[in-house]
Protein backbone atom coordinates (compact mmCIF):
# COMPACT_ATOMS: atom_id res chain seq x y z
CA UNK A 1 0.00 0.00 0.00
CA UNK A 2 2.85 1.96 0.43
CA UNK A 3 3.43 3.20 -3.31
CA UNK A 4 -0.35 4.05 -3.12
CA UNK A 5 0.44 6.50 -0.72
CA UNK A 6 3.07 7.83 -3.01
CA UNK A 7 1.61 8.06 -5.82
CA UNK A 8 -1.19 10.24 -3.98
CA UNK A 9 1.37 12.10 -2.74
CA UNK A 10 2.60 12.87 -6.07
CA UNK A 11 -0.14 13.58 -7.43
CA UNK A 12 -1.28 16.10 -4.68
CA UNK A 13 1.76 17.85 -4.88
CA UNK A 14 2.04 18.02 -8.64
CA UNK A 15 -1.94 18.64 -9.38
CA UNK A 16 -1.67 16.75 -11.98
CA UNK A 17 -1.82 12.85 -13.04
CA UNK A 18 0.52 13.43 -16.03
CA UNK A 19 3.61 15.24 -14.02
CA UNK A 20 3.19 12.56 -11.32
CA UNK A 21 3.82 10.09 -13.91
CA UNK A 22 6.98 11.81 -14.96
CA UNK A 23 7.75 11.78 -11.16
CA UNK A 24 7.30 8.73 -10.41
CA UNK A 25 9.05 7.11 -13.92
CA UNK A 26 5.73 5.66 -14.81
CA UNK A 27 2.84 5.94 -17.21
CA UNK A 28 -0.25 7.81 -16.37
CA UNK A 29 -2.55 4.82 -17.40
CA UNK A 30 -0.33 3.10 -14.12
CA UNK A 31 -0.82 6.70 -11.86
CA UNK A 32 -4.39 6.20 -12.95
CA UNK A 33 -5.03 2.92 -11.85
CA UNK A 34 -2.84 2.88 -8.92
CA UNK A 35 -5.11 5.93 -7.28
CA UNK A 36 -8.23 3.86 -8.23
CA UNK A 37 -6.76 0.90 -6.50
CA UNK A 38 -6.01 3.23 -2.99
CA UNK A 39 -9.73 4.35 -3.19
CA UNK A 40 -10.88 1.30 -3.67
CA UNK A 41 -8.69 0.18 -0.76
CA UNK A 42 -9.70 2.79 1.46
CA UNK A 43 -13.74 3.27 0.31
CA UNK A 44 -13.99 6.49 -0.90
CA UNK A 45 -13.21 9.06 -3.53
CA UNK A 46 -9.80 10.79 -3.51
CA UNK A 47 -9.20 12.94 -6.43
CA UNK A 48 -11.62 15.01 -8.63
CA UNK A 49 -10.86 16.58 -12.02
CA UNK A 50 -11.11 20.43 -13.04
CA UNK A 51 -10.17 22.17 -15.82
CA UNK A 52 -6.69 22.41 -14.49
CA UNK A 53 -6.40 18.91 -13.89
CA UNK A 54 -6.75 17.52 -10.45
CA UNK A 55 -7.50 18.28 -6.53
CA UNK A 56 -7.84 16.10 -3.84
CA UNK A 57 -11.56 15.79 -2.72
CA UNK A 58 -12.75 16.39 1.33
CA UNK A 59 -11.57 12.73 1.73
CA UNK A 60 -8.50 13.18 -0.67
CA UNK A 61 -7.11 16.08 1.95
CA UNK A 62 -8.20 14.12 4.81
CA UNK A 63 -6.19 10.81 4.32
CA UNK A 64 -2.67 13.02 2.60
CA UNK A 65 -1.26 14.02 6.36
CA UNK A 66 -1.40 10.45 7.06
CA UNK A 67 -0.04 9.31 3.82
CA UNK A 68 2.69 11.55 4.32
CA UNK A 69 3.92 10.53 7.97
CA UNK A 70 3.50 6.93 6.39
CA UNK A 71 5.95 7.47 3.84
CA UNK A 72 8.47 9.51 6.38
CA UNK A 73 7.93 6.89 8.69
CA UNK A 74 9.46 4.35 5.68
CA UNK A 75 12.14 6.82 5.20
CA UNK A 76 13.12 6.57 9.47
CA UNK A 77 13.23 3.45 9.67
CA UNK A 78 15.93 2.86 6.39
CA UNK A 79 17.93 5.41 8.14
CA UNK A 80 17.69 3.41 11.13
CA UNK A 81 18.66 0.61 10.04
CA UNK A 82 21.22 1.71 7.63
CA UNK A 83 23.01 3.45 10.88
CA UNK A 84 23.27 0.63 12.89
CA UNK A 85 24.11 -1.66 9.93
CA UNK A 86 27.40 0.73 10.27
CA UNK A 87 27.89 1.38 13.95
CA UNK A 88 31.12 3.81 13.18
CA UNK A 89 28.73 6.54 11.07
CA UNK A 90 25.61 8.16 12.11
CA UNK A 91 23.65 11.22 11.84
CA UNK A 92 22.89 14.19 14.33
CA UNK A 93 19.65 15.61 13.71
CA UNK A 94 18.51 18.45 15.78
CA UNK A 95 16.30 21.60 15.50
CA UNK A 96 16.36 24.31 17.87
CA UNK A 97 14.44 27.61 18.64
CA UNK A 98 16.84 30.64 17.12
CA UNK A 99 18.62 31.75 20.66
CA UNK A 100 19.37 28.22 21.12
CA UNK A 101 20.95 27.84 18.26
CA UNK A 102 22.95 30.82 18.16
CA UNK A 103 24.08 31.04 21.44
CA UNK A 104 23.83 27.55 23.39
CA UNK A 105 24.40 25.01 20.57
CA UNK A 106 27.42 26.04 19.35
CA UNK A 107 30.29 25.39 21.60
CA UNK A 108 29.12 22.03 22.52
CA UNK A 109 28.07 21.62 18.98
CA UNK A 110 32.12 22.49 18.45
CA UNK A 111 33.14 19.72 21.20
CA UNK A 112 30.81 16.89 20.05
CA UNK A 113 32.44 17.54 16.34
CA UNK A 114 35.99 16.88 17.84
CA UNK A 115 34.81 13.93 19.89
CA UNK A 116 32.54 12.18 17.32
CA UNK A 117 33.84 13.27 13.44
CA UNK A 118 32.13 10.88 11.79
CA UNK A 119 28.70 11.76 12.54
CA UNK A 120 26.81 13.63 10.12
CA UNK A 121 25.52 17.01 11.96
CA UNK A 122 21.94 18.58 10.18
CA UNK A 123 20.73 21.44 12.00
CA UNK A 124 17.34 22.79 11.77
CA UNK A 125 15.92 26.26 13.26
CA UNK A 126 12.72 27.95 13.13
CA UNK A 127 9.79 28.88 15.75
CA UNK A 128 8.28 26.89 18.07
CA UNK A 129 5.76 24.86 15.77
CA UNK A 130 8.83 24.76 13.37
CA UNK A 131 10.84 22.56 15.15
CA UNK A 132 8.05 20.33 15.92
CA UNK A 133 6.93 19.95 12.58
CA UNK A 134 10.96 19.56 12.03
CA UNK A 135 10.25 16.43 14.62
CA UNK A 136 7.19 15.01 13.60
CA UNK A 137 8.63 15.06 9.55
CA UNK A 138 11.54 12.83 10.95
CA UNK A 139 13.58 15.52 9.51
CA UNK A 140 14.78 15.93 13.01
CA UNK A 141 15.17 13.34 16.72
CA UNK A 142 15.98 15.80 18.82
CA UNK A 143 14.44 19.51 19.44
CA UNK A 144 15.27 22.06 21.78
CA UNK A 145 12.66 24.69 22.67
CA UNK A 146 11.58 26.54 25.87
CA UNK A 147 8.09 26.00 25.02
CA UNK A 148 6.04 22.74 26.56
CA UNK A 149 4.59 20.94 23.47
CA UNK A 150 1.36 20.65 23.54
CA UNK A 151 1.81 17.92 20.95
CA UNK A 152 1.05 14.15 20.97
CA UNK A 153 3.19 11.64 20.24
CA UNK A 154 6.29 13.69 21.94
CA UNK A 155 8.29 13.56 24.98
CA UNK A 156 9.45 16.77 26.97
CA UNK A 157 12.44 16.44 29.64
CA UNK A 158 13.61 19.92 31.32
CA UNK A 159 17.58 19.68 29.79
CA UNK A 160 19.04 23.23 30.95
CA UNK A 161 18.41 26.56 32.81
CA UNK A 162 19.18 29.84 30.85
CA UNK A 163 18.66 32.80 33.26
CA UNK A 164 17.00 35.60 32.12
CA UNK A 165 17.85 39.23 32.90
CA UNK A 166 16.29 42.85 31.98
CA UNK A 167 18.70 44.72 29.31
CA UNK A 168 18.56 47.83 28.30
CA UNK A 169 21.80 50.73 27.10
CA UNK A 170 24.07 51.18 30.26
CA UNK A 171 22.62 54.91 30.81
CA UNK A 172 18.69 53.41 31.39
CA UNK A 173 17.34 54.61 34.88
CA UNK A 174 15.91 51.13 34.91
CA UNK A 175 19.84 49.90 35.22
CA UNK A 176 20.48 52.00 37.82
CA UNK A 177 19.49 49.40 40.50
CA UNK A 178 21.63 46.37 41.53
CA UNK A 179 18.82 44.13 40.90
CA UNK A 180 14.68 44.70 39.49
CA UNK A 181 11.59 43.17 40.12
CA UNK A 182 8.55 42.28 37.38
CA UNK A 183 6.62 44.89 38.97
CA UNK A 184 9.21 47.58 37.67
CA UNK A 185 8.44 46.44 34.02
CA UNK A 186 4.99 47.90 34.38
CA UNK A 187 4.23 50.37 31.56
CA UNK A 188 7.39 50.44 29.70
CA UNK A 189 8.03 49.42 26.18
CA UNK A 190 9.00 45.95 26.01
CA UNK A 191 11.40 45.27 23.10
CA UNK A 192 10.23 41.97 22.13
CA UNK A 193 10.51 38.86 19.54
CA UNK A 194 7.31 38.45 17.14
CA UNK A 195 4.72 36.64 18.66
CA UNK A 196 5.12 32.86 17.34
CA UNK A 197 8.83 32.62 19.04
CA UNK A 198 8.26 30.62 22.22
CA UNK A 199 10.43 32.86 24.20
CA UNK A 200 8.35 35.96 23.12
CA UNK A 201 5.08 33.60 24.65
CA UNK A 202 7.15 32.63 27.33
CA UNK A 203 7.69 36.02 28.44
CA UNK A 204 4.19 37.50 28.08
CA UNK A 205 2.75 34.67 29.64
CA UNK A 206 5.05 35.35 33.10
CA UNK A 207 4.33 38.79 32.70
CA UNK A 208 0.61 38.26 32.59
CA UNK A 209 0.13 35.81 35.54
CA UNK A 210 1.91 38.17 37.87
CA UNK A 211 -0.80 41.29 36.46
CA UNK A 212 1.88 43.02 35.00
CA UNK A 213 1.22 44.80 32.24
CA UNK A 214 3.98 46.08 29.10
CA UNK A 215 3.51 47.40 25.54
CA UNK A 216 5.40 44.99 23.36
CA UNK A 217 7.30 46.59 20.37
CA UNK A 218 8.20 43.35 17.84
CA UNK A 219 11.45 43.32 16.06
CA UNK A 220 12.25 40.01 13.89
CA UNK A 221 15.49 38.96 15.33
CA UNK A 222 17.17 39.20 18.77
CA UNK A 223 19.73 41.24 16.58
CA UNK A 224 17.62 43.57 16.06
CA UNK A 225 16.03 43.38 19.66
CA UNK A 226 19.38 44.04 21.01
CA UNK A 227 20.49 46.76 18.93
CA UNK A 228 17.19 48.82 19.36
CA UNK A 229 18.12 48.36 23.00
CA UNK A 230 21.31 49.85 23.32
CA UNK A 231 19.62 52.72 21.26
CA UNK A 232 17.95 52.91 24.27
CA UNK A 233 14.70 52.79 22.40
CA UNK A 234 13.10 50.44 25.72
CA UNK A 235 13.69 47.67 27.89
CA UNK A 236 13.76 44.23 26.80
CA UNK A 237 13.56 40.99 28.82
CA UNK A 238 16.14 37.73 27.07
CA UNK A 239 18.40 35.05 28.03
CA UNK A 240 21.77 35.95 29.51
CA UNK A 241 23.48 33.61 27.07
CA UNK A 242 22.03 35.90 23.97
CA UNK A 243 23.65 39.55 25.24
CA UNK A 244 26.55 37.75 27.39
CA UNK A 245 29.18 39.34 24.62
CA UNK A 246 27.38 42.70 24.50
CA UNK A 247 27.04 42.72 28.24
CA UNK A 248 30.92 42.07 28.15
CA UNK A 249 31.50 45.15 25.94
CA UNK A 250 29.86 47.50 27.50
CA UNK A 251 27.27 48.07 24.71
CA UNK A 252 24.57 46.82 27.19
CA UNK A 253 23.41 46.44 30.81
CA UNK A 254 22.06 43.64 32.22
CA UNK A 255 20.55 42.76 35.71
CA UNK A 256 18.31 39.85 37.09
CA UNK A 257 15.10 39.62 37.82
CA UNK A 258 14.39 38.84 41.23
CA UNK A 259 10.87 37.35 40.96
CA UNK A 260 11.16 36.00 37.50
CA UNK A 261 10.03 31.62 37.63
CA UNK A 262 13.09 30.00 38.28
CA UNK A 263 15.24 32.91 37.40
CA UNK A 264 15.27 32.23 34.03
CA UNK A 265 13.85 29.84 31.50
CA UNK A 266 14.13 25.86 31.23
CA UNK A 267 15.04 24.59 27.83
CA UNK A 268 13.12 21.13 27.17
CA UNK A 269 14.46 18.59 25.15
CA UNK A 270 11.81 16.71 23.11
CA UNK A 271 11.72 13.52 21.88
CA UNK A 272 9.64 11.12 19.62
CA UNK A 273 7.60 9.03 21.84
CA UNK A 274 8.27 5.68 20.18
CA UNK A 275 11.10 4.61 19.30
CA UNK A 276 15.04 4.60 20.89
CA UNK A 277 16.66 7.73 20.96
CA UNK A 278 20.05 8.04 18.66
CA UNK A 279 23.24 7.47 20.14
CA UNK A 280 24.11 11.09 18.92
CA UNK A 281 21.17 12.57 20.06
CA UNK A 282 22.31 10.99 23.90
CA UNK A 283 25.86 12.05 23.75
CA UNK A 284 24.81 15.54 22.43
CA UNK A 285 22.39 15.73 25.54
CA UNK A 286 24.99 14.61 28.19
CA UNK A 287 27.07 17.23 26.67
CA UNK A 288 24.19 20.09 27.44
CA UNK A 289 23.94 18.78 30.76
CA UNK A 290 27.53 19.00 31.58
CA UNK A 291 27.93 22.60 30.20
CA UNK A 292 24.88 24.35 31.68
CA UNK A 293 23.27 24.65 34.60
CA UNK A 294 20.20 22.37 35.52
CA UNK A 295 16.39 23.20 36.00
CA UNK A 296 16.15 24.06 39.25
CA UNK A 297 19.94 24.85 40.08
């Protein structure tokens, strides 16, 4: 049933039962009777013709998610077997939210290169939904958000603590304290990521369920969040490890938050639920551990 799904696939993301033909390397009599053998296999219509060729009908759009995790799920388990067919190779899959993988991953990304050459490193970034679409496509085994999925299928284990801090240009009055509470981010302008990062959601959530109350003022990148900041064009609230150098230089000021959760943010490591996790996947993770500090640390 498996090159039914295929050839459905094909022809859903062609539109067409002649170019999935020419995908596929077969005729379109074959793409015809192939689809006609999956509806009959499955009881109900899947494709309709228009004057532009072909669309999948109700049922058609229903069943194509499914035929498509079928197929990656083919896909997996080659790769899985192919890498422990050959126990010195392997592959490190892993997608990360954008501060993670800019200013966590790296250096231990650096020392698990040295220790393990032979393993194949594919990185992945995006927003939270991203990376567990990256995971769910088994285009990824491991992702690394701050986020709790509210996915099934998955598994979530707190990995690492980043602490957060306010930052703002060394000349703020809000830096003119040792240390700051939430309650002294009421009413200012909150420099902030757009609203699909998990960080950005992570933030407004904390501020929200202690009543406080900021404008947000999106900027696309922490780049840019940073930079508006030492233009001391507001206040913004991020992870320690994403202005450490900046802090360093004198370009910005930092100082914690005494009331934030935990003083900072947990980074999850998620998992597929079935299945044994890579051998890359663990060694990258008891690398994490060893270079940052804990949940609850």
């Amino acid at each position: 049933m498996l090159h039914l799904l295929e050839t459905l696939q094909a022809v859903a993301e062609t539109g067409s039962l002649s170019r999935a033909a020419e995908a596929l390397h077969l005729t379109q009599p074959a793409v015809t009777r192939q689809i006609k053998a999956l509806e009959q296999e499955l009881g109900a219509v899947l494709l309709t013709r228009t004057t532009h060729g072909v669309e999948l009908t109700p049922a058609g759009r229903a069943v194509l998610p499914h035929a498509r995790q079928a197929l990656t799920a083919v896909e997996a388990c080659r790769r899985a077997a192919a890498e422990a067919a050959d126990a010195g190779a392997g592959h490190l899959r892993v997608a990360a939210g954008h501060m993670v993988m800019q200013f966590l991953l790296p250096p231990v990304l650096a020392e698990f290169r040295a220790a393990n050459p032979t393993v194949q490193i594919e990185l992945h970034t995006g927003h939270y939904q991203e990376c567990l679409d990256y995971l769910a496509g088994y285009q990824a085994d491991l992702v690394l958000i701050s986020t709790p999925p509210a996915t099934s299928g998955v598994k979530a284990t707190p990995l690492l603590r980043d602490p957060v801090a306010v930052v703002a240009a060394p000349g703020h009055p809000i830096m003119q304290e040792s240390d700051t509470g939430m309650a002294d981010l009421a009413g200012q302008t909150l420099l902030s990521l757009p609203r699909q990062a998990g960080f950005r959601q992570m933030v407004a959530d904390t501020l929200a369920a202690a009543g406080i109350q900021c404008q947000f003022a999106e900027h696309p990148t922490v780049e840019a969040v940073k930079t508006m900041a030492a233009l001391n064009m507001g206040v913004a609230v991020l992870p320690m490890s994403a202005v450490a150098d900046e802090v360093q230089r004198g370009r910005l000021a930092a100082i914690p938050i005494r009331d934030w959760p935990d003083q900072g943010r947990t980074v999850l490591a998620v998992t597929r639920s079935e299945g044994a996790v890579p051998g890359p996947v663990r060694a990258l993770l008891q690398a994490l551990r060893a270079r940052y500090p804990k949940p609850g640390e």
